[in-house]
N, C-alpha and C. Protein backbone atom coordinates (compact mmCIF):
# COMPACT_ATOMS: atom_id res chain seq x y z
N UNK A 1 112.05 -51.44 148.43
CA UNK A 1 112.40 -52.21 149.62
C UNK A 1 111.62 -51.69 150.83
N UNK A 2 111.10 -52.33 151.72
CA UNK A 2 110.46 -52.27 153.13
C UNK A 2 111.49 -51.53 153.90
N UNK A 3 110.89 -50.74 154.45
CA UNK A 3 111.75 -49.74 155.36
C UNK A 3 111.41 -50.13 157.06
N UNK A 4 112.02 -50.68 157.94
CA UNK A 4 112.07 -50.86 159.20
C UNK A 4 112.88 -49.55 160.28
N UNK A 5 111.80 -49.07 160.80
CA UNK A 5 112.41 -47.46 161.62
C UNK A 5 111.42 -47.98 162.86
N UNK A 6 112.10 -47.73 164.05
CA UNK A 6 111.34 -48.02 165.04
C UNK A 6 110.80 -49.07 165.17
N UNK A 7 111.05 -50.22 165.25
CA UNK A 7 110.72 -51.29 164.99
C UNK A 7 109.10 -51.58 164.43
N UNK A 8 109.28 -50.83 163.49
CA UNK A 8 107.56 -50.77 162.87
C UNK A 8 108.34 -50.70 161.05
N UNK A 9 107.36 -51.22 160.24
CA UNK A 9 107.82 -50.80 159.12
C UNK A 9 107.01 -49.83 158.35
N UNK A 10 107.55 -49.29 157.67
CA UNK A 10 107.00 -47.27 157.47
C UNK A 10 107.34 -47.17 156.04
N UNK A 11 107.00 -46.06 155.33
CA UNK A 11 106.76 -46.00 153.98
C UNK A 11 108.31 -44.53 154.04
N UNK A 12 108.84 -45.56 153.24
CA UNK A 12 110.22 -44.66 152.94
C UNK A 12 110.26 -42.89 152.10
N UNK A 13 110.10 -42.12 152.68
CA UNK A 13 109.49 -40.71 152.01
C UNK A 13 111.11 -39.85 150.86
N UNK A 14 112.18 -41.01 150.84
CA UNK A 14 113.21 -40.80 150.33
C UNK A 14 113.55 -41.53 149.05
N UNK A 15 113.41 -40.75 147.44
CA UNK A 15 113.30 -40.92 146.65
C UNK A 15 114.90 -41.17 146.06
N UNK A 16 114.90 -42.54 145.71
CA UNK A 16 116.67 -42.47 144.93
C UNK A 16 116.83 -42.43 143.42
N UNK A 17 117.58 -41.51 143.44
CA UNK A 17 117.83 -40.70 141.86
C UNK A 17 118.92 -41.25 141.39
N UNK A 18 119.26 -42.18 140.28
CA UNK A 18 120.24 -42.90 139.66
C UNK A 18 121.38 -41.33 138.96
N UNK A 19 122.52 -41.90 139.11
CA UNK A 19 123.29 -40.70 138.56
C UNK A 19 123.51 -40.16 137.22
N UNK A 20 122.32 -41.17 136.51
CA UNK A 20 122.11 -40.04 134.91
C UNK A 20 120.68 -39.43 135.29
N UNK A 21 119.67 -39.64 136.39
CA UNK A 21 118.43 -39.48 136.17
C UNK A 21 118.52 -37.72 137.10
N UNK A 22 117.54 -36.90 135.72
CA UNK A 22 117.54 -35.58 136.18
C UNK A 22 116.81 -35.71 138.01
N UNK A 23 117.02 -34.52 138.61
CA UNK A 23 116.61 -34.48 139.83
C UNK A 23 115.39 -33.75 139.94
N UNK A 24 114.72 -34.21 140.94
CA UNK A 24 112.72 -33.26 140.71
C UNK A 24 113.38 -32.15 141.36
N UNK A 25 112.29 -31.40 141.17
CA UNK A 25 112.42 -29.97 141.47
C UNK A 25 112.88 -30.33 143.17
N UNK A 26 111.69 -30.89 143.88
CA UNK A 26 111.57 -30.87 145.42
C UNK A 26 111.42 -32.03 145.89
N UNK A 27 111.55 -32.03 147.14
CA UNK A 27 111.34 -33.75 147.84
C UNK A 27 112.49 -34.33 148.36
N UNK A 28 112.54 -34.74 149.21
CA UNK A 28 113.57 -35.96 149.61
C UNK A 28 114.58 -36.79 148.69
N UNK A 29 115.85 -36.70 148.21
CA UNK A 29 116.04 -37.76 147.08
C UNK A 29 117.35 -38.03 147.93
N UNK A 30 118.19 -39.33 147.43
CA UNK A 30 119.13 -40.10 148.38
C UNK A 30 120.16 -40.36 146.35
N UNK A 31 121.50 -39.59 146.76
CA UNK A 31 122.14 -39.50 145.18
C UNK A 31 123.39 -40.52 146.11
N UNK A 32 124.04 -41.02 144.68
CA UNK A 32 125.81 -41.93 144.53
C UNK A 32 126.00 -40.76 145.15
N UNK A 33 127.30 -41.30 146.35
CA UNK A 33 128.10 -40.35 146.50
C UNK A 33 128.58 -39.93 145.37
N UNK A 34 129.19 -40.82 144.51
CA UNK A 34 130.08 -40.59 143.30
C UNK A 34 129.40 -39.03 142.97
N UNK A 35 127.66 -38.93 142.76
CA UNK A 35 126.93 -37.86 141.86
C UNK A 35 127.20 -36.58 142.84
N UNK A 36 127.07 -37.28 144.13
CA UNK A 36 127.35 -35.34 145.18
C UNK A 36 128.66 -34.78 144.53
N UNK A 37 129.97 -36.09 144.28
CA UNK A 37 131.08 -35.55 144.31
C UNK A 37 131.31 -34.82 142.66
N UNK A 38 130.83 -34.89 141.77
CA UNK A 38 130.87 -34.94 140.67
C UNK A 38 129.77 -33.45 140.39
N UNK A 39 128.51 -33.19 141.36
CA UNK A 39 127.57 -32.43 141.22
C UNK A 39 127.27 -31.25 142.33
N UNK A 40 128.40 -31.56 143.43
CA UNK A 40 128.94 -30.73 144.57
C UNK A 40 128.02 -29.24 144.73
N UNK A 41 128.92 -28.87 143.78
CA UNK A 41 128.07 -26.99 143.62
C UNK A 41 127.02 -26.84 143.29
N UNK A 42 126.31 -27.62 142.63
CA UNK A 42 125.14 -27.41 142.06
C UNK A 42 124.06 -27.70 142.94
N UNK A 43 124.61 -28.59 143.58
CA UNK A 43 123.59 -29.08 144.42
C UNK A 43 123.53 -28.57 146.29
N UNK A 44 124.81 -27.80 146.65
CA UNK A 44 124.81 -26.69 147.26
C UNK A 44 123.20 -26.04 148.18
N UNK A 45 123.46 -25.43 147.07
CA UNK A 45 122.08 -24.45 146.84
C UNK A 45 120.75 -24.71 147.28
N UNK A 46 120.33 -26.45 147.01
CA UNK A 46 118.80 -27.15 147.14
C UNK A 46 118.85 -26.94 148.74
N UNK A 47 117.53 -26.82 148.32
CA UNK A 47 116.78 -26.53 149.80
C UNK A 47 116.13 -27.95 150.69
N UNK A 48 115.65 -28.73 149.16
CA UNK A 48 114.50 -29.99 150.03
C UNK A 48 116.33 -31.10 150.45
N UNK A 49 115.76 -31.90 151.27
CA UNK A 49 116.10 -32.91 151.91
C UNK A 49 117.30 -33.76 150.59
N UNK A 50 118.63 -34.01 151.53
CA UNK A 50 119.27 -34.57 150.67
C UNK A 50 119.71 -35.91 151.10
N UNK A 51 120.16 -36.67 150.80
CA UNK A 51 120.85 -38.13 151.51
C UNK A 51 122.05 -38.14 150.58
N UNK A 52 122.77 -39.58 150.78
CA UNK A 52 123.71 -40.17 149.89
C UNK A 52 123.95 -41.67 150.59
N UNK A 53 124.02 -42.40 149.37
CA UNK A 53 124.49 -43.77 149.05
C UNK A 53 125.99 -43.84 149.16
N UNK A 54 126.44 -44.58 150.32
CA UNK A 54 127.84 -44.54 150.16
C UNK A 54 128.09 -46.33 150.46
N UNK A 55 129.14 -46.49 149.36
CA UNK A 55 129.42 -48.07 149.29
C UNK A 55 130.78 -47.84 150.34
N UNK A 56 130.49 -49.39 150.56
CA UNK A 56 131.54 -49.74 151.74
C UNK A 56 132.98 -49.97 151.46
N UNK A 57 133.04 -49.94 150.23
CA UNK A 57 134.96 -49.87 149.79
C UNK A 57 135.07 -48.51 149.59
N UNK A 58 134.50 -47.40 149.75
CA UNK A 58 134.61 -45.80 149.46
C UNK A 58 135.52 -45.39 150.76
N UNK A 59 136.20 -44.59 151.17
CA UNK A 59 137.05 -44.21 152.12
C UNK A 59 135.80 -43.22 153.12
N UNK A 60 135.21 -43.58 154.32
CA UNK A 60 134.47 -42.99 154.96
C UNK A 60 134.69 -41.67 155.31
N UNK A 61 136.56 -41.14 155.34
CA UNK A 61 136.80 -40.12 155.89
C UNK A 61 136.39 -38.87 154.48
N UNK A 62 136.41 -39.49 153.45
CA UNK A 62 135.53 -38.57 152.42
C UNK A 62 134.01 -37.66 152.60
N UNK A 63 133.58 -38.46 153.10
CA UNK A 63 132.38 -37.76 153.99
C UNK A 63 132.12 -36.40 155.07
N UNK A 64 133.37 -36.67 155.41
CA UNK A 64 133.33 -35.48 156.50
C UNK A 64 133.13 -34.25 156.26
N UNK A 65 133.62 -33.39 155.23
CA UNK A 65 133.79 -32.36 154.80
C UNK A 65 132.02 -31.76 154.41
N UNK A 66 131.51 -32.88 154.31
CA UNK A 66 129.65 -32.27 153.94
C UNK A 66 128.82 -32.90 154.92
N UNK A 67 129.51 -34.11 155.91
CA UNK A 67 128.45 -34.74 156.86
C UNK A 67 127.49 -34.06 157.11
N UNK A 68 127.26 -32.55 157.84
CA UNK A 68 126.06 -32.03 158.38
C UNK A 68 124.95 -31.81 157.26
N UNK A 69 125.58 -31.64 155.72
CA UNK A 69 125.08 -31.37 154.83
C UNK A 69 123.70 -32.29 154.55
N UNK A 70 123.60 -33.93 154.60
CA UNK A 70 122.97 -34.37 154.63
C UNK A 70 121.89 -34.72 156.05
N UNK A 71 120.58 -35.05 155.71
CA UNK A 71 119.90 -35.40 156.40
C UNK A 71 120.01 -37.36 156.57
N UNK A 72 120.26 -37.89 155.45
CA UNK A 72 120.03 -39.45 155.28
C UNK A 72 121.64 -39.88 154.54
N UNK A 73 122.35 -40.88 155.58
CA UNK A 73 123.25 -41.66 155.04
C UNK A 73 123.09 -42.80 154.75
N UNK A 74 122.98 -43.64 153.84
CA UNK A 74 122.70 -45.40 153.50
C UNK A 74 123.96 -45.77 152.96
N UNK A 75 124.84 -46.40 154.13
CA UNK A 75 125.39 -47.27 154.22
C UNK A 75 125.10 -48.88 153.77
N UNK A 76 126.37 -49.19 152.67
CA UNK A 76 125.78 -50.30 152.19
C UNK A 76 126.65 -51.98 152.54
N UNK A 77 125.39 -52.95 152.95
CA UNK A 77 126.06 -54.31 153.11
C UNK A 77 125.96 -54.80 152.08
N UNK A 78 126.83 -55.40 150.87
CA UNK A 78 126.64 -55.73 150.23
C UNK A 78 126.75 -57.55 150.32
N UNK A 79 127.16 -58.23 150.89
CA UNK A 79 127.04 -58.89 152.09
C UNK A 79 126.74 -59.66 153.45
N UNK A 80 126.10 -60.42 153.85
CA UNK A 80 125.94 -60.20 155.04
C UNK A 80 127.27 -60.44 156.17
N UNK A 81 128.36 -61.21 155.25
CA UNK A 81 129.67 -60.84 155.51
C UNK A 81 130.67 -59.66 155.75
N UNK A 82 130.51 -59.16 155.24
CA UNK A 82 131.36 -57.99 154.57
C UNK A 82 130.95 -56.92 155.88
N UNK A 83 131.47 -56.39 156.66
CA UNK A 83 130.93 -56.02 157.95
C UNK A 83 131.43 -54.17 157.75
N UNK A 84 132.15 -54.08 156.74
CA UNK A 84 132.80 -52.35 156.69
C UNK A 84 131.79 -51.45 157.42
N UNK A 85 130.82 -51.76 156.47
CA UNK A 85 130.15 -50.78 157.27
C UNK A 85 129.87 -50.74 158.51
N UNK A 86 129.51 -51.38 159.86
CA UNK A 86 129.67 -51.36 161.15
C UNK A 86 130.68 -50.04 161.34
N UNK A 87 131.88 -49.96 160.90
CA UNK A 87 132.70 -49.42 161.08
C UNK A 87 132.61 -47.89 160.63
N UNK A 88 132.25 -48.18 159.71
CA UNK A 88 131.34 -46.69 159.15
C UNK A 88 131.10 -45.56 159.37
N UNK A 89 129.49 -46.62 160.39
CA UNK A 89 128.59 -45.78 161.09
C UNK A 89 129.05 -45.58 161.90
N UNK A 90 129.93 -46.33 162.79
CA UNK A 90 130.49 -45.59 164.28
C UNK A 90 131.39 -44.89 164.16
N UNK A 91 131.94 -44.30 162.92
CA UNK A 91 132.83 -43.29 162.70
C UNK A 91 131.78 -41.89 162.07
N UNK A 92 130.74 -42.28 161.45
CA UNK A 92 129.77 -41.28 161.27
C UNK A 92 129.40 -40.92 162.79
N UNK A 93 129.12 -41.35 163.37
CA UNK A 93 128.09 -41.20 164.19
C UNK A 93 129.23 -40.76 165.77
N UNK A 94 130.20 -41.12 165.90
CA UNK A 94 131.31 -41.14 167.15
C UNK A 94 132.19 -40.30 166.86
N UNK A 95 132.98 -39.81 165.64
CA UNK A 95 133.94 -38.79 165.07
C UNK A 95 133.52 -37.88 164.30
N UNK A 96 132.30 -38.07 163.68
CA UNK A 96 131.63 -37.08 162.83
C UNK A 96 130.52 -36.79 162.62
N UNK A 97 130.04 -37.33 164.35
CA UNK A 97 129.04 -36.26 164.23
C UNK A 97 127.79 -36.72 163.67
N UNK A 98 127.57 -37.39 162.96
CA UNK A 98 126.32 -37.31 161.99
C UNK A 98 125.50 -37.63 162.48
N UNK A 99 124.08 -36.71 162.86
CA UNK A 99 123.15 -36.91 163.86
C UNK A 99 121.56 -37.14 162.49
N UNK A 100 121.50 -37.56 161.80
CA UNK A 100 120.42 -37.53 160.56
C UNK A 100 120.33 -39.32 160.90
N UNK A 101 119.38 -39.44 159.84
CA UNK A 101 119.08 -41.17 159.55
C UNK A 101 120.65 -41.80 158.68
N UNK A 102 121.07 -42.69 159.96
CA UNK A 102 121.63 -43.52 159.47
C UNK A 102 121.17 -45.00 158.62
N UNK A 103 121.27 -45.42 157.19
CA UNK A 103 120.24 -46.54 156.93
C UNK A 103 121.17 -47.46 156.37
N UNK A 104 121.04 -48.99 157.14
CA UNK A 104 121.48 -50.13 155.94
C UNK A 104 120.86 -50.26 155.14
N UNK A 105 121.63 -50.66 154.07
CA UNK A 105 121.14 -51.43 152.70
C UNK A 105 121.93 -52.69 152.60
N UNK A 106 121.26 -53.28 151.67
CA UNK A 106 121.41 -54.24 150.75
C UNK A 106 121.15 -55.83 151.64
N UNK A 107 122.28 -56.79 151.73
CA UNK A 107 122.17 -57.64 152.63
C UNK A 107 121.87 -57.66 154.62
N UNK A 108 120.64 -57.20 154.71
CA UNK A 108 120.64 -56.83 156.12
C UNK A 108 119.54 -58.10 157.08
N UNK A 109 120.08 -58.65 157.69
CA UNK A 109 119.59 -59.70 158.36
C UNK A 109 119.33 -59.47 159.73
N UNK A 110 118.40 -59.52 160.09
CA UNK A 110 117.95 -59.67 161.98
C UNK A 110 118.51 -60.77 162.21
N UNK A 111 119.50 -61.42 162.55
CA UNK A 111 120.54 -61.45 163.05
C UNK A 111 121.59 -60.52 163.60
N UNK A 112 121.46 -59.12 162.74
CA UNK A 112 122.81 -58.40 162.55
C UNK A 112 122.06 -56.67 163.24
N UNK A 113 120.87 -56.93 163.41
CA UNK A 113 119.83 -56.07 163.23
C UNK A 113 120.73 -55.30 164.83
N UNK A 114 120.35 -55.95 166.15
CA UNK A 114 120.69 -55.19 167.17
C UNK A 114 122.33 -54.69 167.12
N UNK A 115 123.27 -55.28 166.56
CA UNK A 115 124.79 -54.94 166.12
C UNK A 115 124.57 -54.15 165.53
N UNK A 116 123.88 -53.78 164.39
CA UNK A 116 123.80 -52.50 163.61
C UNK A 116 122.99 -51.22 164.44
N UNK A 117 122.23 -51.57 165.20
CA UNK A 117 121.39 -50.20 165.97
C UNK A 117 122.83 -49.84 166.99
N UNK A 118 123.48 -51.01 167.48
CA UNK A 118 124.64 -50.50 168.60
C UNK A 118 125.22 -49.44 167.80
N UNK A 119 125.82 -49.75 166.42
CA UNK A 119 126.71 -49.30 165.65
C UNK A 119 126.43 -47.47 165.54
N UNK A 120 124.60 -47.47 165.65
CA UNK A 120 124.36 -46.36 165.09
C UNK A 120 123.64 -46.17 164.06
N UNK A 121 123.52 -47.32 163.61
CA UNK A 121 122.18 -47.31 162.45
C UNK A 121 120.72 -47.23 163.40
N UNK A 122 119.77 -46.58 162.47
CA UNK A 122 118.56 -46.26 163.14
C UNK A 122 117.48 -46.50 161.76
N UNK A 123 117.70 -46.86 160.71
CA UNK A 123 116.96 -47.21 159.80
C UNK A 123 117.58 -48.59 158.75
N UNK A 124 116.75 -49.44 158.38
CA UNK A 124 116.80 -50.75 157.53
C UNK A 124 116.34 -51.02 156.26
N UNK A 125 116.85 -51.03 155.25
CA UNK A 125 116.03 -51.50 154.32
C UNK A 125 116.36 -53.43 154.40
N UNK A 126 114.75 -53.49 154.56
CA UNK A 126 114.95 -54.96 154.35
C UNK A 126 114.50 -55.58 153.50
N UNK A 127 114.61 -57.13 153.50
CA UNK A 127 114.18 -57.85 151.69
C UNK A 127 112.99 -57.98 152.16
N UNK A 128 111.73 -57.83 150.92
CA UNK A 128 110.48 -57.84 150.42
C UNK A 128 110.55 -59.43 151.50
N UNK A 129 108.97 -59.49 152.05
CA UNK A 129 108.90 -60.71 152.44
C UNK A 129 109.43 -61.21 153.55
N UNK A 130 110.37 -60.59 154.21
CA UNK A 130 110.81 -60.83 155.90
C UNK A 130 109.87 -60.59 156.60
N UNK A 131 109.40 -61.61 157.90
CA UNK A 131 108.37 -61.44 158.53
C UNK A 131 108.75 -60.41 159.70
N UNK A 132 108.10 -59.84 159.89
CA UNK A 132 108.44 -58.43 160.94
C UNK A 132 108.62 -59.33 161.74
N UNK A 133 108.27 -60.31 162.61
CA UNK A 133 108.20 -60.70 163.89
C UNK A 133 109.52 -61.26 164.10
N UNK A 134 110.35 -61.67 162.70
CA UNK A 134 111.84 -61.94 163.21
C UNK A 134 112.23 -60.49 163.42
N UNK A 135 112.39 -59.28 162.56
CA UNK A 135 112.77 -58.32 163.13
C UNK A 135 112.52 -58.01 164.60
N UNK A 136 111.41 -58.15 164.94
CA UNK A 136 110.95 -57.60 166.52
C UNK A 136 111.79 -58.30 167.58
N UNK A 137 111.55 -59.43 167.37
CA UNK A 137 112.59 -60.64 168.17
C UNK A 137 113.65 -60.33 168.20
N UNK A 138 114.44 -59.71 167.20
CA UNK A 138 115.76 -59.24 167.02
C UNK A 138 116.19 -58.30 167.63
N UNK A 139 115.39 -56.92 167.58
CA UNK A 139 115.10 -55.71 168.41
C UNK A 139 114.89 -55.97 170.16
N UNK A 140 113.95 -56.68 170.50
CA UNK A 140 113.83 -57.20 171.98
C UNK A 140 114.75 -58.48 172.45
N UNK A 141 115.40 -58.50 172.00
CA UNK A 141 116.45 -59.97 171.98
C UNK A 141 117.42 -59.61 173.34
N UNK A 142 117.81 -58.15 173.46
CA UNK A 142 118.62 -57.38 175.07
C UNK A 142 118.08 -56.44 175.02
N UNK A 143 117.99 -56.12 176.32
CA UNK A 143 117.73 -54.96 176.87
C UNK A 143 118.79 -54.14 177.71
N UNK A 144 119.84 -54.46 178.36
CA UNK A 144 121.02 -54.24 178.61
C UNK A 144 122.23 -54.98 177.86
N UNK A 145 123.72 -53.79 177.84
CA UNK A 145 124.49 -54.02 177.04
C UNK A 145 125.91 -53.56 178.19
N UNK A 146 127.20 -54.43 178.12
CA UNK A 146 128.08 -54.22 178.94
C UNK A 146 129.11 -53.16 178.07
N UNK A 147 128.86 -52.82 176.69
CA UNK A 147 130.07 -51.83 176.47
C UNK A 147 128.96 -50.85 176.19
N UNK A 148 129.73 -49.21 175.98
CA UNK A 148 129.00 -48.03 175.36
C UNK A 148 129.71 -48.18 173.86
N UNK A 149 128.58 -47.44 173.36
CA UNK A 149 128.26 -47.81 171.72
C UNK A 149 127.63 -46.69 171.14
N UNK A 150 127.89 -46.38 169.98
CA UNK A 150 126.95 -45.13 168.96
C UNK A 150 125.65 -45.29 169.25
N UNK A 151 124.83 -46.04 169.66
CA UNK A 151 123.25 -45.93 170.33
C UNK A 151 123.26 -44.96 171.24
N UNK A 152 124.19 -44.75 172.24
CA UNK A 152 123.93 -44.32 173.46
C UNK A 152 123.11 -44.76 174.35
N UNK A 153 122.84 -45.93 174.26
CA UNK A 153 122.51 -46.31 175.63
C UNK A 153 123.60 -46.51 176.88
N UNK A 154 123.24 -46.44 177.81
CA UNK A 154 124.24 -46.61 178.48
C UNK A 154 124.55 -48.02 178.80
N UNK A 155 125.82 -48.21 179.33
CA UNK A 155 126.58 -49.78 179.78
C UNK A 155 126.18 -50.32 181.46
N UNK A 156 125.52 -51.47 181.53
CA UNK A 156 124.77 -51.70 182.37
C UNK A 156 125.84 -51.55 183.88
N UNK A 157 127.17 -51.06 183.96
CA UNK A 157 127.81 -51.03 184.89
C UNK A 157 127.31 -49.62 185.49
N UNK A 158 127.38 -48.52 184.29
CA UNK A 158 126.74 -47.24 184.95
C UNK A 158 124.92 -47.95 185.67
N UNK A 159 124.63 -48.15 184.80
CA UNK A 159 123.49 -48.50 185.46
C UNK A 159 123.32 -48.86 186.75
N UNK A 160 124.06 -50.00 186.96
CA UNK A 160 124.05 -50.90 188.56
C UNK A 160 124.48 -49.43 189.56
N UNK A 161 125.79 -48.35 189.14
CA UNK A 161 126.42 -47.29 189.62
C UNK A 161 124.89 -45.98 190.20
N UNK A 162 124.25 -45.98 188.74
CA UNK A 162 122.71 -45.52 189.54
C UNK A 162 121.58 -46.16 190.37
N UNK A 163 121.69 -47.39 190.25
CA UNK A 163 120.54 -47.79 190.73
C UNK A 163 121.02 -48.74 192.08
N UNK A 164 122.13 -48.42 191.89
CA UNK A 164 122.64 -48.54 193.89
C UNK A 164 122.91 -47.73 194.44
N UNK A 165 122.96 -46.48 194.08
CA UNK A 165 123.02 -45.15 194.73
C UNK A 165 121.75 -45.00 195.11
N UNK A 166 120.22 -45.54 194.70
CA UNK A 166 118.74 -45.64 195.82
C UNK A 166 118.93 -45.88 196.78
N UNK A 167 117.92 -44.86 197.71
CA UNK A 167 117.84 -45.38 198.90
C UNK A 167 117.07 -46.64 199.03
């Protein structure tokens, strides 16, 4: 799948390891939660770069106990309905902390694209064949936002609050 980071699309350096398939020595790999939970101790120890696949009927507060542990969370839409995850990431990202690549998967539409960066997502896998230029459109679509959100940008009320305090 095409990886969208920065509104550019980039070559994904995160290898996903199915939960019978042995693990390489080194490198980036993204495991089932199910395999962290099942492979916990063993996997402890590794040094290179870890992620996890977590589906959206899984209980998010399961996560907490290793959040810092990972570098890459992929949160999944299975969906373009199914919105759990929104909820997710702003609990990764607002209660726990999780400062690594947040990534959708599966059903992810620019439509949904700037709602998901509010949320706290900062990486996309998108379907083969989407023309970047709807993504971009999607991305530049606002530039100010009236609530605060897991992005951290700020809410255009602080804003007006700084930029009438100029002389």
């Amino acid at each position: 799948m095409p990886l969208l980071k920065n509104g550019a699309l980039v070559d994904d350096p995160w290898l996903p390891v199915g939960d019978d398939t042995p693990l390489p020595p080194g490198g980036a790999v993204v495991l089932s939660f199910a395999r962290w939970q099942a492979e916990r101790d063993a996997l402890l120890p590794r040094h290179a770069p870890l992620g996890v696949r977590f589906r959206n009927h899984e209980r998010v507060e399961d996560l907490r106990p290793d959040v810092r542990r990972w570098q890459l969370i992929a949160l999944e839409f299975p969906k373009f309905t199914d919105g759990r995850a929104y909820t997710q990431a702003r609990l990764l990202r607002e209660r726990f902390g999780f400062a690594g690549e947040l990534r959708a998967t599966g059903q992810v539409l620019p439509d949904q694209l700037l709602l998901m960066q509010r949320c706290g997502f900062d990486a996309f896998e998108i379907a083969p064949g989407t023309p970047l230029a709807a993504w971009k459109r999607a991305i530049e679509s606002f530039s100010v936002f009236y609530q605060p959100a897991a992005d951290g940008r700020a809410p255009v009320n602080s804003l007006r609050r700084v930029l009438g305090s100029r002389p």
